[in-house]
N, C-alpha and C. Protein backbone atom coordinates (compact mmCIF):
# COMPACT_ATOMS: atom_id res chain seq x y z
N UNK A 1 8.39 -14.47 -6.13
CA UNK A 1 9.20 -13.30 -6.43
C UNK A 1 8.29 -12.07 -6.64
N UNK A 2 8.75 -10.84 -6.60
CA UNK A 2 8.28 -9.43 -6.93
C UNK A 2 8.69 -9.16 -7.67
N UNK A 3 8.18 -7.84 -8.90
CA UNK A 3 8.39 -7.12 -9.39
C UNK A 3 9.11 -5.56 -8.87
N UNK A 4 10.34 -5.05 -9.70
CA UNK A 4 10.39 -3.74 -9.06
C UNK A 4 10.56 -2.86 -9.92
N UNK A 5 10.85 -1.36 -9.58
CA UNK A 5 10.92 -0.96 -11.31
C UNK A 5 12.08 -1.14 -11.96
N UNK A 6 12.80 -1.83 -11.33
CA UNK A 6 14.17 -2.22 -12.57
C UNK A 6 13.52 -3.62 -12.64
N UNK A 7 13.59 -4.00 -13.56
CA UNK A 7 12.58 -5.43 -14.56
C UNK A 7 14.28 -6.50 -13.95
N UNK A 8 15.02 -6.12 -14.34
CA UNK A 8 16.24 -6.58 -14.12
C UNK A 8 16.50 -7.34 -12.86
N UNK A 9 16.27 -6.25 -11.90
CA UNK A 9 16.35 -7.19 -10.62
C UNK A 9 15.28 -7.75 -10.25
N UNK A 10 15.57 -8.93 -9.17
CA UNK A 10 14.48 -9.60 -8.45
C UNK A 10 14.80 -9.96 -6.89
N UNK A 11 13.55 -9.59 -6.45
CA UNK A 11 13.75 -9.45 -4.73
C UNK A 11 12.43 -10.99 -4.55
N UNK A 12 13.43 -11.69 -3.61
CA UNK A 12 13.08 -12.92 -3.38
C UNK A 12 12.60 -12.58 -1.84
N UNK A 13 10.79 -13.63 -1.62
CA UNK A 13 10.90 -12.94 0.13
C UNK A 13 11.63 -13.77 0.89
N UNK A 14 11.70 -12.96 2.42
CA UNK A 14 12.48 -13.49 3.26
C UNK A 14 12.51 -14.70 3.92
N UNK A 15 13.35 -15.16 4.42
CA UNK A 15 13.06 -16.78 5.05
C UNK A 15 11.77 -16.85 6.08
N UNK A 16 11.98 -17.51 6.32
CA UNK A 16 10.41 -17.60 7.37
C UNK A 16 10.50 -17.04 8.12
N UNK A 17 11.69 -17.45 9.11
CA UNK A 17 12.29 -16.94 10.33
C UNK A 17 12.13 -15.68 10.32
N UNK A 18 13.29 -14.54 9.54
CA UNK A 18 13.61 -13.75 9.24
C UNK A 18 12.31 -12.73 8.38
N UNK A 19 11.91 -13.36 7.79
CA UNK A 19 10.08 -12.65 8.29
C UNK A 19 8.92 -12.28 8.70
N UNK A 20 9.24 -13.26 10.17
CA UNK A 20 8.05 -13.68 11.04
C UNK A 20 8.68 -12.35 12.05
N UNK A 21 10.49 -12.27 12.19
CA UNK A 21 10.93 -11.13 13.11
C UNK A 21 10.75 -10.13 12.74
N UNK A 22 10.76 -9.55 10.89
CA UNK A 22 10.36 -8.32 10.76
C UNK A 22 9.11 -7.90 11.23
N UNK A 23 8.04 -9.07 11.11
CA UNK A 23 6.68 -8.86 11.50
C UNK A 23 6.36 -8.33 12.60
N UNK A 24 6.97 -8.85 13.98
CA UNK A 24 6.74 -8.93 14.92
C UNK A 24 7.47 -7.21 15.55
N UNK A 25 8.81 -7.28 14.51
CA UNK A 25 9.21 -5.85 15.20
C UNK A 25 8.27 -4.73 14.69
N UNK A 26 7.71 -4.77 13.78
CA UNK A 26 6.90 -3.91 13.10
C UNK A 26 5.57 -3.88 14.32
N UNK A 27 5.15 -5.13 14.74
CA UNK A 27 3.77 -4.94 15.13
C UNK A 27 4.02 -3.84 16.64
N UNK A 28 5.49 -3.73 16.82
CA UNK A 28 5.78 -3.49 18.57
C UNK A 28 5.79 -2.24 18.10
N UNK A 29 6.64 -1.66 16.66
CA UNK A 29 6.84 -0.39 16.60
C UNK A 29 5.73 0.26 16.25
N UNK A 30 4.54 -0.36 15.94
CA UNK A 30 3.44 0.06 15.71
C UNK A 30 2.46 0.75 16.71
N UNK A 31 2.77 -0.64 17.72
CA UNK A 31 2.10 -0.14 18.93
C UNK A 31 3.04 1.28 19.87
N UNK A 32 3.88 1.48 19.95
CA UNK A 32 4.67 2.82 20.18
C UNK A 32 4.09 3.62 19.14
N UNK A 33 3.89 3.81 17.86
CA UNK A 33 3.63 5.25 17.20
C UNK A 33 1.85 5.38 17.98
N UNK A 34 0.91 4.21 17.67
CA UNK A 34 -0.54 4.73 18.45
C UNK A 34 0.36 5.28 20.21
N UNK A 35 0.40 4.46 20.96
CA UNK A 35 1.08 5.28 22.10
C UNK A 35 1.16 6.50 22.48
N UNK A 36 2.35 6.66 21.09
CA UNK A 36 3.00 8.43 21.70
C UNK A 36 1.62 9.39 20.22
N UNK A 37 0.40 8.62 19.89
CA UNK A 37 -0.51 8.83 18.87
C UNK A 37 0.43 10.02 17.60
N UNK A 38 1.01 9.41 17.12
CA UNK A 38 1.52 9.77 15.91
C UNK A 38 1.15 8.75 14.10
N UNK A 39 0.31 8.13 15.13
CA UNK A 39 -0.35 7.31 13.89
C UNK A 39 -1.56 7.67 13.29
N UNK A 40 -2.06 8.41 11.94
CA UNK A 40 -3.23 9.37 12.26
C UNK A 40 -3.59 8.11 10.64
N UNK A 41 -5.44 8.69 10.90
CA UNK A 41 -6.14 7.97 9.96
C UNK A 41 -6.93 9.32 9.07
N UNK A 42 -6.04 10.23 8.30
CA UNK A 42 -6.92 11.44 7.39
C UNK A 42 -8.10 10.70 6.97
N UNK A 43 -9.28 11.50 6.36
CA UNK A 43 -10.62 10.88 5.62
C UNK A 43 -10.27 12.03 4.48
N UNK A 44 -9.47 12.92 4.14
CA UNK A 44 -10.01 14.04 2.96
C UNK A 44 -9.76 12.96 1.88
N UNK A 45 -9.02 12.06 1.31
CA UNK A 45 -8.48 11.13 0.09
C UNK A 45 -9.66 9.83 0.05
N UNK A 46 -10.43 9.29 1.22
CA UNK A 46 -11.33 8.36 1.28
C UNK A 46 -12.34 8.92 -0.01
N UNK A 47 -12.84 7.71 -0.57
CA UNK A 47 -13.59 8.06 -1.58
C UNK A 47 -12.86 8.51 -3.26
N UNK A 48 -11.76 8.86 -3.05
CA UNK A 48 -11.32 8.97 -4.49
C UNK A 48 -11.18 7.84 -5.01
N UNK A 49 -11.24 7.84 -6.51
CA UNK A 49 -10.94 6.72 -7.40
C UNK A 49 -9.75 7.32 -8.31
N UNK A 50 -9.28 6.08 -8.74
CA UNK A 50 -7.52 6.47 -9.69
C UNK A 50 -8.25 4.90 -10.51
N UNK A 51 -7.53 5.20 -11.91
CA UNK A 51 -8.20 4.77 -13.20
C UNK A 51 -6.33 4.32 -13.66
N UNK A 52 -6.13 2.86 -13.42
CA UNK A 52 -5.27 2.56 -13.77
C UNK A 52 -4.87 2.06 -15.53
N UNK A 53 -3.40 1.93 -15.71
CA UNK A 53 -3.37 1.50 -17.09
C UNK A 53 -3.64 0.93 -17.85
N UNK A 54 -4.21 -0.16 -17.07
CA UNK A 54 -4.75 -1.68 -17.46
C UNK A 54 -5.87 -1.64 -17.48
N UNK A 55 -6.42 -0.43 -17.53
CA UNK A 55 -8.37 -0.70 -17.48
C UNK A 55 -8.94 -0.51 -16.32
N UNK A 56 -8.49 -1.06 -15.44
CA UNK A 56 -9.15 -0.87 -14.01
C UNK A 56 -9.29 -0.01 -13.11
N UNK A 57 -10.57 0.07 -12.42
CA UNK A 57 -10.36 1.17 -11.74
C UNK A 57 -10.77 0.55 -10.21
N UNK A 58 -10.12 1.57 -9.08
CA UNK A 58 -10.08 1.26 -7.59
C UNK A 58 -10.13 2.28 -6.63
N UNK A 59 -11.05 2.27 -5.18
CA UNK A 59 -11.80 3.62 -4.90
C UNK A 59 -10.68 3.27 -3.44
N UNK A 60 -10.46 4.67 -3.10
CA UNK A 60 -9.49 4.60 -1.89
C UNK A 60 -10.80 4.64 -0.85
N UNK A 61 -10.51 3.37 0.47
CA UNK A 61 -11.07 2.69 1.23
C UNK A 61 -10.69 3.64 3.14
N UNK A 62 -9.36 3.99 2.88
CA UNK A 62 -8.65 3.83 3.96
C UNK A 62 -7.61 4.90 3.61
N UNK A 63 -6.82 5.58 4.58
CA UNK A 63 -5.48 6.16 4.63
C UNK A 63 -4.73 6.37 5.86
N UNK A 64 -3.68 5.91 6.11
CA UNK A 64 -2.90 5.55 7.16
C UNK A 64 -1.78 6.37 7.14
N UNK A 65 -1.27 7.34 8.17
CA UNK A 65 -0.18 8.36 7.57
C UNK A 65 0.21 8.45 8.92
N UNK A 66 1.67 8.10 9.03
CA UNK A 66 3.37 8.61 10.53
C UNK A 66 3.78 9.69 10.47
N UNK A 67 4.14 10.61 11.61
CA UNK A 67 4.59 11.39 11.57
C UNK A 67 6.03 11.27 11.62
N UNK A 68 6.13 11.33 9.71
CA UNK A 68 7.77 11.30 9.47
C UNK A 68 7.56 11.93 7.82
N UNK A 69 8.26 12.86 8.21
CA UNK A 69 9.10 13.67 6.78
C UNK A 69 10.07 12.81 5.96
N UNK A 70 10.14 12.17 4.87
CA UNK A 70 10.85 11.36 4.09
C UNK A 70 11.96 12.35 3.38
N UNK A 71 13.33 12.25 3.81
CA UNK A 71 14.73 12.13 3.17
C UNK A 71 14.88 11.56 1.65
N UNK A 72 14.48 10.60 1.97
CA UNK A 72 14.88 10.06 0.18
C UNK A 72 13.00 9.43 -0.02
N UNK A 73 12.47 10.58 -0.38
CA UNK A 73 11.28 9.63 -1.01
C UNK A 73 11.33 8.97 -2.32
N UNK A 74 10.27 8.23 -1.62
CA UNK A 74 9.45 7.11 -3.27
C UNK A 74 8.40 6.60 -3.24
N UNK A 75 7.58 5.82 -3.70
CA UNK A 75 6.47 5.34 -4.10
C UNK A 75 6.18 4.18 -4.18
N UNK A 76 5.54 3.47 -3.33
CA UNK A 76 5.96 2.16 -3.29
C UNK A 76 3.99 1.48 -4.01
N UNK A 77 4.29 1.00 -4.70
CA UNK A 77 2.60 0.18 -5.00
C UNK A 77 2.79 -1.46 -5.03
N UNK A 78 2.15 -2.04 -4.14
CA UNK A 78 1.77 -3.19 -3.62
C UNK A 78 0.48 -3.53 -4.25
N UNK A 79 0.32 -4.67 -5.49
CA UNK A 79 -0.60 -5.44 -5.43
C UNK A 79 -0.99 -6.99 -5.22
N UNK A 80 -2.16 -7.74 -4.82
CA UNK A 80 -2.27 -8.79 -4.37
C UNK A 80 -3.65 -9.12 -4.99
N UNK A 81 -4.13 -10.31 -4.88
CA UNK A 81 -5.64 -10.79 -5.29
C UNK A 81 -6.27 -11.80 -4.36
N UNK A 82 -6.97 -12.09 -3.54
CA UNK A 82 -7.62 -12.81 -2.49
C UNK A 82 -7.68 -13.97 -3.14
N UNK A 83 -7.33 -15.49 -2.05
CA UNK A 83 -7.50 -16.76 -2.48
C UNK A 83 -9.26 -16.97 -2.75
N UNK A 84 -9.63 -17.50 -4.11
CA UNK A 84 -11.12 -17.93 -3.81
C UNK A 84 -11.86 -16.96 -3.44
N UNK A 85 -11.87 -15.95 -3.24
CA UNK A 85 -12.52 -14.93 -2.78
C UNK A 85 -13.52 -14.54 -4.26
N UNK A 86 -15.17 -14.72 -4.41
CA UNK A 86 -15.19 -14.57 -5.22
C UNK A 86 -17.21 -13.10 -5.09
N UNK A 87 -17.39 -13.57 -3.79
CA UNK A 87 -18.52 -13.10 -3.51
C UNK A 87 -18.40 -11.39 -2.97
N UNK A 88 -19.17 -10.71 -3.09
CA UNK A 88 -19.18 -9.20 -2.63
C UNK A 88 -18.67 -8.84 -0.93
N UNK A 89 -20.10 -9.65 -0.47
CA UNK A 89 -19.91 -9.35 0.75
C UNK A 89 -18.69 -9.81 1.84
N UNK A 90 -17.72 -10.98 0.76
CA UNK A 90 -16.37 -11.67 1.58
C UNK A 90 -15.59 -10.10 1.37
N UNK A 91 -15.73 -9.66 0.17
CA UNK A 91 -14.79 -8.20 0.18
C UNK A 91 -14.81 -7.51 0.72
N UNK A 92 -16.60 -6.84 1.15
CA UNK A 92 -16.64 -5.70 2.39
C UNK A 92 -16.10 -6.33 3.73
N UNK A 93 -16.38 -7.69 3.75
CA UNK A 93 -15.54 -7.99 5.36
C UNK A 93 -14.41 -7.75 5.32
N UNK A 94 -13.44 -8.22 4.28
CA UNK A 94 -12.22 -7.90 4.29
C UNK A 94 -11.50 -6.41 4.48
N UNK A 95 -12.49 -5.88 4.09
CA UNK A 95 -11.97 -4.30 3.87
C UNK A 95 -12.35 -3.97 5.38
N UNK A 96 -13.34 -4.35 6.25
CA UNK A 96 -13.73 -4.03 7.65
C UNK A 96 -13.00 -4.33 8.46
N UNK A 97 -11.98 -5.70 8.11
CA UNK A 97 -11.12 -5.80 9.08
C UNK A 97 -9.71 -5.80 8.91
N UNK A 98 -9.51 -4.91 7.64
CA UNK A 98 -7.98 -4.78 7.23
C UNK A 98 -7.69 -3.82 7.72
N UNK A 99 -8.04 -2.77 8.90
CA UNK A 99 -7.46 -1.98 9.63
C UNK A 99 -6.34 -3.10 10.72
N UNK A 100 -6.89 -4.23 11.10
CA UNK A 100 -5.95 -4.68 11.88
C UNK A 100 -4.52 -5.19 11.25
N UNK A 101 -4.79 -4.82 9.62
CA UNK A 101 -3.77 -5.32 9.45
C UNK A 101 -2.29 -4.04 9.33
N UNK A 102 -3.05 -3.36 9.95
CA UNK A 102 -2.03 -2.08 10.21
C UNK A 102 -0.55 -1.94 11.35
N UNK A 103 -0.84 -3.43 12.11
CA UNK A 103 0.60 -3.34 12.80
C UNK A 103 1.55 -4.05 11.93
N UNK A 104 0.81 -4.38 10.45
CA UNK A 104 2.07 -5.06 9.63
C UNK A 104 3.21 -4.33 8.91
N UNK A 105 2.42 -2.80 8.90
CA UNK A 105 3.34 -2.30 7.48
C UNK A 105 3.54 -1.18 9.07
N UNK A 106 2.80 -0.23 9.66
CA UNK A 106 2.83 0.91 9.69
C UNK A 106 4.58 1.55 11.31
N UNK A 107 4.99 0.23 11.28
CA UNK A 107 6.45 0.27 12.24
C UNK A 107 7.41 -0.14 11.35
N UNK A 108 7.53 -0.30 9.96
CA UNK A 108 8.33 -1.01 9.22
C UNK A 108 9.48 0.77 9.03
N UNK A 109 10.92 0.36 9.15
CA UNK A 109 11.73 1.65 8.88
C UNK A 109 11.19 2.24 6.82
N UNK A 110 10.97 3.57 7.20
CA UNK A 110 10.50 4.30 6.33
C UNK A 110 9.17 4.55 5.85
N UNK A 111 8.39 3.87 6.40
CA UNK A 111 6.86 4.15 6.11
C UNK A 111 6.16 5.13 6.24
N UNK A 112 6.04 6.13 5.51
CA UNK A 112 4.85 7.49 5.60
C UNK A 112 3.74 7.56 5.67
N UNK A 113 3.27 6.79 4.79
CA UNK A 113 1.50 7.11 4.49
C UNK A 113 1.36 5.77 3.76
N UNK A 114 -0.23 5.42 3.43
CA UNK A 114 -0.59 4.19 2.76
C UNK A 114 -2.19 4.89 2.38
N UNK A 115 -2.54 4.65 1.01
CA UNK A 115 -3.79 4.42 0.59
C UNK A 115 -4.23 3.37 0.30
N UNK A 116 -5.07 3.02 1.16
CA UNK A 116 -5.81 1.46 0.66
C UNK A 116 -6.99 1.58 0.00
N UNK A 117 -6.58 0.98 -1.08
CA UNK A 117 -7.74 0.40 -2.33
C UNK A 117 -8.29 -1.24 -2.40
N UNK A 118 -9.81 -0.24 -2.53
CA UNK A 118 -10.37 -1.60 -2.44
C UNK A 118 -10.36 -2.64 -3.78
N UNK A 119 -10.75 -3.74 -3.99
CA UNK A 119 -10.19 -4.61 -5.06
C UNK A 119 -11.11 -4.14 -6.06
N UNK A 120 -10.14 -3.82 -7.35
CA UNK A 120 -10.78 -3.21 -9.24
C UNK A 120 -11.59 -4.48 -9.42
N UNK A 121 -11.84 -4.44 -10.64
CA UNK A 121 -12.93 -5.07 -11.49
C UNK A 121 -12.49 -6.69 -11.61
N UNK A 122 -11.14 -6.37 -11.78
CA UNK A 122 -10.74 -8.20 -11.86
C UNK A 122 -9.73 -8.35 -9.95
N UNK A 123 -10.63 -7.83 -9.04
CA UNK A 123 -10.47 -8.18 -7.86
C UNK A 123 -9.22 -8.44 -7.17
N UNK A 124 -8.35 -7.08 -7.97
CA UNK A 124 -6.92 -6.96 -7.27
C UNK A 124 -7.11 -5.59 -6.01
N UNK A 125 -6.53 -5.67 -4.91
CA UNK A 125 -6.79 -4.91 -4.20
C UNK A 125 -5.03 -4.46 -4.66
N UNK A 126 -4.74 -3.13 -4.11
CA UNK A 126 -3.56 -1.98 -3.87
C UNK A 126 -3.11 -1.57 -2.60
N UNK A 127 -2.18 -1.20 -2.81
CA UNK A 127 -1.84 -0.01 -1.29
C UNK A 127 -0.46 0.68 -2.34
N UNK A 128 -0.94 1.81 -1.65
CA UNK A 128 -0.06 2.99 -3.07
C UNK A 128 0.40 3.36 -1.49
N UNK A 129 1.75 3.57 -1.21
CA UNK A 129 2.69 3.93 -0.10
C UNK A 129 3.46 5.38 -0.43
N UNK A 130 3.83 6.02 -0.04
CA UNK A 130 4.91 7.15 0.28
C UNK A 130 6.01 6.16 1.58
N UNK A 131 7.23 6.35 0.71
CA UNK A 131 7.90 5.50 1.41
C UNK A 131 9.26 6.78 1.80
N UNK A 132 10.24 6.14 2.44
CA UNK A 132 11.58 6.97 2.92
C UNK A 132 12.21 6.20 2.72
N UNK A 133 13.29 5.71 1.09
CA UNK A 133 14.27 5.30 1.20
C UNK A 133 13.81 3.53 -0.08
N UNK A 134 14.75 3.48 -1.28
CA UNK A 134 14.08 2.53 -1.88
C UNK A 134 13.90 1.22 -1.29
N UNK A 135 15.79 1.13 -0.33
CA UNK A 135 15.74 -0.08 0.00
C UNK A 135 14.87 -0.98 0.90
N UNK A 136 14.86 0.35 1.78
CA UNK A 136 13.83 -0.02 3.13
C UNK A 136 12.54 -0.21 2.34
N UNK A 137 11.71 -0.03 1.33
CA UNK A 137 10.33 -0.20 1.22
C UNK A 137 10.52 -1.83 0.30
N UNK A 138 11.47 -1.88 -0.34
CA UNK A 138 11.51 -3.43 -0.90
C UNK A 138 12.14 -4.47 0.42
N UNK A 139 12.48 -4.02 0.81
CA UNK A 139 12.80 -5.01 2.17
C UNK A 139 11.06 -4.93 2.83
N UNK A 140 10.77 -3.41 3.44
CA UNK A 140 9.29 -4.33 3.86
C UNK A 140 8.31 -5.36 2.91
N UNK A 141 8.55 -5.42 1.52
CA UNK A 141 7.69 -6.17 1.06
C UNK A 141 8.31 -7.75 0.55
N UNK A 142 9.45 -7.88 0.94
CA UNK A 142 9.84 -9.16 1.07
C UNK A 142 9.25 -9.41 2.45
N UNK A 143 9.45 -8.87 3.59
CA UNK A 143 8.55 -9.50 4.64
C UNK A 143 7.42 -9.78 4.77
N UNK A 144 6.29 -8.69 4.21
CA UNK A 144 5.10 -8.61 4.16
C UNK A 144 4.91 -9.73 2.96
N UNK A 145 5.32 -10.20 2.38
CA UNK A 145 5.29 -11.28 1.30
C UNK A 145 4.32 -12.42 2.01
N UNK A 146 4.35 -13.09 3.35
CA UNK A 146 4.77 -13.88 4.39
C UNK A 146 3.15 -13.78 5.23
N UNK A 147 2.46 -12.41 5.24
CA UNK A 147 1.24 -12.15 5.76
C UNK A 147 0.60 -11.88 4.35
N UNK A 148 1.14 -11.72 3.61
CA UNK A 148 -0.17 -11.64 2.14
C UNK A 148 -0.04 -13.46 1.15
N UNK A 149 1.19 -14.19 1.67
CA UNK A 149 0.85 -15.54 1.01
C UNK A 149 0.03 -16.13 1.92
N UNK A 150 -0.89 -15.74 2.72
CA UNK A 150 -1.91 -16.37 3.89
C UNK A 150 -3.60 -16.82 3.05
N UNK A 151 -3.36 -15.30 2.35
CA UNK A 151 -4.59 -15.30 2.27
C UNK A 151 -5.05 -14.73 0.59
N UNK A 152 -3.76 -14.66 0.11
CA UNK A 152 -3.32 -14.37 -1.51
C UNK A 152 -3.15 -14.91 -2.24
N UNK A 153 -3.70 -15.13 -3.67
CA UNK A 153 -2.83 -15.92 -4.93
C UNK A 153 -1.49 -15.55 -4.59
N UNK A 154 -0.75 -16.47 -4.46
CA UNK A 154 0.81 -16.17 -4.45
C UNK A 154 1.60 -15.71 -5.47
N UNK A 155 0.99 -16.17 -6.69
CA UNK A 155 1.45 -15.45 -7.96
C UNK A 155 0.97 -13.98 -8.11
N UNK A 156 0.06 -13.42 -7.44
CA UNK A 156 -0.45 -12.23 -7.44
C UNK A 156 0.26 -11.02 -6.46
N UNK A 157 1.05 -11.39 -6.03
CA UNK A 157 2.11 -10.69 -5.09
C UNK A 157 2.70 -9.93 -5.85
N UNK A 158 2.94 -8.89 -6.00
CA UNK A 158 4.36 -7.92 -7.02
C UNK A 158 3.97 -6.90 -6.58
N UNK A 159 5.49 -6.06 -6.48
CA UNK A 159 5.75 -4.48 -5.87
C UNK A 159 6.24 -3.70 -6.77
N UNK A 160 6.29 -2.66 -7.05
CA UNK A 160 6.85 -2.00 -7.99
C UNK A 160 7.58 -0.19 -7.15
N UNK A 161 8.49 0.21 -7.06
CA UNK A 161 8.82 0.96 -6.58
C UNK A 161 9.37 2.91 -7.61
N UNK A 162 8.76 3.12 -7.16
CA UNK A 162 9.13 4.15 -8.28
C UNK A 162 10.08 5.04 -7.78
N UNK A 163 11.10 5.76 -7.80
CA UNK A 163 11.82 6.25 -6.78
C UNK A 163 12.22 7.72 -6.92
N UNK A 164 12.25 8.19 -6.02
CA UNK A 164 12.54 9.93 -5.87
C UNK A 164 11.21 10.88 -6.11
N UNK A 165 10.05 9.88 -6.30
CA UNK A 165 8.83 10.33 -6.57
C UNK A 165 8.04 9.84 -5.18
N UNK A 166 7.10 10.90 -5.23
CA UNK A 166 6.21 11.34 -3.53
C UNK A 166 4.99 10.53 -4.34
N UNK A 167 4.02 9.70 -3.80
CA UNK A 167 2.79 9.37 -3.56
C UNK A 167 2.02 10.27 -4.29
N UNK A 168 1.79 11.56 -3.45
CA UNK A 168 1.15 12.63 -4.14
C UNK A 168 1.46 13.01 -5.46
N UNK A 169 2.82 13.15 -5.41
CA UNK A 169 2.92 14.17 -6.87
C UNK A 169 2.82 12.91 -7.82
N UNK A 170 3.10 11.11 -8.09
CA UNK A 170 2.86 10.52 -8.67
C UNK A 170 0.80 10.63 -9.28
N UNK A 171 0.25 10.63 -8.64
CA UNK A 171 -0.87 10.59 -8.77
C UNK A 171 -1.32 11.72 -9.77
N UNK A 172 -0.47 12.73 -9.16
CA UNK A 172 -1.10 14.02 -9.88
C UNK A 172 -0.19 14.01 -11.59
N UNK A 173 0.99 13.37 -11.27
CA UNK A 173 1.86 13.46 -12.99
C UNK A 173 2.30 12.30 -13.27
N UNK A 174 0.59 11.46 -13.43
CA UNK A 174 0.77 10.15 -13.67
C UNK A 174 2.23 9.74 -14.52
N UNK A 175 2.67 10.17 -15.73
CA UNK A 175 3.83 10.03 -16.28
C UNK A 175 4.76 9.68 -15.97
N UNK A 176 5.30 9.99 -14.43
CA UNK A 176 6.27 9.48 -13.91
C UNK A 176 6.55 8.12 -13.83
N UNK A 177 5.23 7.51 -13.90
CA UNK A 177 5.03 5.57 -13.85
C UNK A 177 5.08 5.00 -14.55
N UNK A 178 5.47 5.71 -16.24
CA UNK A 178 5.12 5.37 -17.47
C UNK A 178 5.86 4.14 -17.93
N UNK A 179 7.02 3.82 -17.38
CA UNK A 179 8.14 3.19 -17.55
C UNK A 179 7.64 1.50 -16.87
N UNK A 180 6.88 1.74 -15.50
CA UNK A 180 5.96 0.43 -14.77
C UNK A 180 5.27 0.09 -15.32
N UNK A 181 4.44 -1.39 -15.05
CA UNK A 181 3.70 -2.36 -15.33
C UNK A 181 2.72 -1.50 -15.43
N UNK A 182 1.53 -1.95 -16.39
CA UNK A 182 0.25 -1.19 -16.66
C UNK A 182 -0.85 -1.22 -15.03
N UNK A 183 -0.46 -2.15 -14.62
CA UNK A 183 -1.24 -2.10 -13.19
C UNK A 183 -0.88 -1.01 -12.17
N UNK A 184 -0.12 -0.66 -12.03
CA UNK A 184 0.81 0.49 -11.40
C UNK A 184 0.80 1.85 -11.97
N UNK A 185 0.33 1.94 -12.88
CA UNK A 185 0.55 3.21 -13.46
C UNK A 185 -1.20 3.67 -13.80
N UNK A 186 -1.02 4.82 -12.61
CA UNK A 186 -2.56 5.64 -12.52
C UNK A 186 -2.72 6.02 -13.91
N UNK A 187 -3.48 6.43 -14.74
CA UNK A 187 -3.88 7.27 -15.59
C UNK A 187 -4.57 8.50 -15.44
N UNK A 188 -5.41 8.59 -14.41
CA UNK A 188 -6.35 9.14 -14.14
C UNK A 188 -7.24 9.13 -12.44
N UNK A 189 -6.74 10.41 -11.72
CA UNK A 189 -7.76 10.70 -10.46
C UNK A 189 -8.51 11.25 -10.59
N UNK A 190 -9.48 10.46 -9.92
CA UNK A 190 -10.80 11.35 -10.11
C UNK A 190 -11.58 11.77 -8.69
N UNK A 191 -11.42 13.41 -8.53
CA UNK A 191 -11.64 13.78 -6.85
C UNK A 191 -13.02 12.80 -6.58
N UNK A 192 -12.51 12.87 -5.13
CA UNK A 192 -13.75 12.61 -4.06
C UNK A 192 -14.75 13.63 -4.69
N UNK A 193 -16.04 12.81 -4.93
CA UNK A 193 -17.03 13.75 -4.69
C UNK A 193 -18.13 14.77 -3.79
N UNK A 194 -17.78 14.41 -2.60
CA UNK A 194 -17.86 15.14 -1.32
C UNK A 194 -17.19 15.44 -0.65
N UNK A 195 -16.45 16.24 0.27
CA UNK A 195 -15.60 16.26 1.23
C UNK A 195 -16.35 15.60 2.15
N UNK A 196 -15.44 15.13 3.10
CA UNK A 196 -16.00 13.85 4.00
C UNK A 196 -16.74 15.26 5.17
N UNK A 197 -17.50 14.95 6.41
CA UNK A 197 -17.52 16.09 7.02
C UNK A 197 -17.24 16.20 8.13
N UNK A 198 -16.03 15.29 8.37
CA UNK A 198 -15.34 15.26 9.67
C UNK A 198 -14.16 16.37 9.25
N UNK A 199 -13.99 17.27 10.44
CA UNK A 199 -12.57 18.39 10.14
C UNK A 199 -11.21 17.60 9.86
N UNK A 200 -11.36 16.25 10.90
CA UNK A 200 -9.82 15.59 10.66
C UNK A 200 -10.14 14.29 11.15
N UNK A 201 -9.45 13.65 10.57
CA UNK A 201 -9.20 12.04 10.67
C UNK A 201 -8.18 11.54 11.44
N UNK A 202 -7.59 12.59 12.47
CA UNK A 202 -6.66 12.24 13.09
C UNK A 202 -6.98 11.69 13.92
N UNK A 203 -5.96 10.55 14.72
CA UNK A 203 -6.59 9.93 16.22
C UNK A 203 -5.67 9.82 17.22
């Protein structure tokens, strides 16, 4: 099961079946946004760190952003913890080849943007989302449930959705999260200390 921000409810993932098809439609709609290249990879956010509630802190790795304006935004934060994973260098591989894991989320209906964080101190990795729409972002993570019990503590799976709140402006008025799990709730960004010195990260 997941967590969401109503404590109340619980979103169970999807059958096998029925999440192996979300997968698969995602990976096709994925390959159409690179295509018509509306799938861009910014670098200005690479390098920041956010200082969560719980103590921990986690440096953004990655950022993945569609060209789509969100109607009903929200905030979607995804965390997980690697099976056995206990050595450094298994983490930098992981982080080297979790770009491929970008035909999982980035065709799913409502997906904007994704910051990927690499795994805090007690070796939970993140993805802090800008989503379009609450339902659609808890439905992608009942599917995605299915590609992260592969290679995840399964008990380490939980989503938390914050809603009518943007990615950005969460970060900047941490408060809004105050009500979520201490893992979810930033306390504190702390800028990149260089600007990267590429003009754009688009591709």
């Amino acid at each position: 099961m997941v967590r969401t921000h109503d404590p109340s409810v619980l979103y169970e993932h999807l059958g096998f079946a029925a999440g192996m098809a979300a997968l698969a439609n995602c990976a096709v709609r994925t390959a159409d946004l690179i295509l018509h290249e509306r799938l861009h990879e910014p670098t200005h956010n690479v390098g920041r760190e956010v200082r969560w509630a719980d103590g921990t802190t986690s440096l953004v790795y990655r950022e993945t952003t569609v060209d789509r304006t969100p109607t009903q935004p929200c905030t979607l934060v995804v965390r997980f913890r690697l099976r056995g994973v206990r050595r450094p260098w298994i983490h930098t591989l992981f982080r080297l080849v979790s770009e491929l894991n970008t035909v999982l989320f980035a065709g799913f209906p409502g997906f904007v943007s994704k910051l990927w964080f690499a795994a805090d101190e007690d070796g939970v990795y993140r993805g802090v989302y800008d989503w379009d729409g609450v339902e659609s972002a808890h439905a992608y993570v009942r599917a995605l449930w299915w590609a992260l019990m592969v290679v995840s503590v399964r008990s380490s799976i939980e989503h938390v959705v914050v809603p009518g709140v943007g990615r950005d402006e969460l970060l900047r008025q941490p408060g809004m999260a105050a009500a979520n799990a201490a893992w979810c709730r930033p306390i504190e960004v702390i800028p990149v200390a260089q600007a990267p010195s590429a003009p754009s990260g688009r591709r």
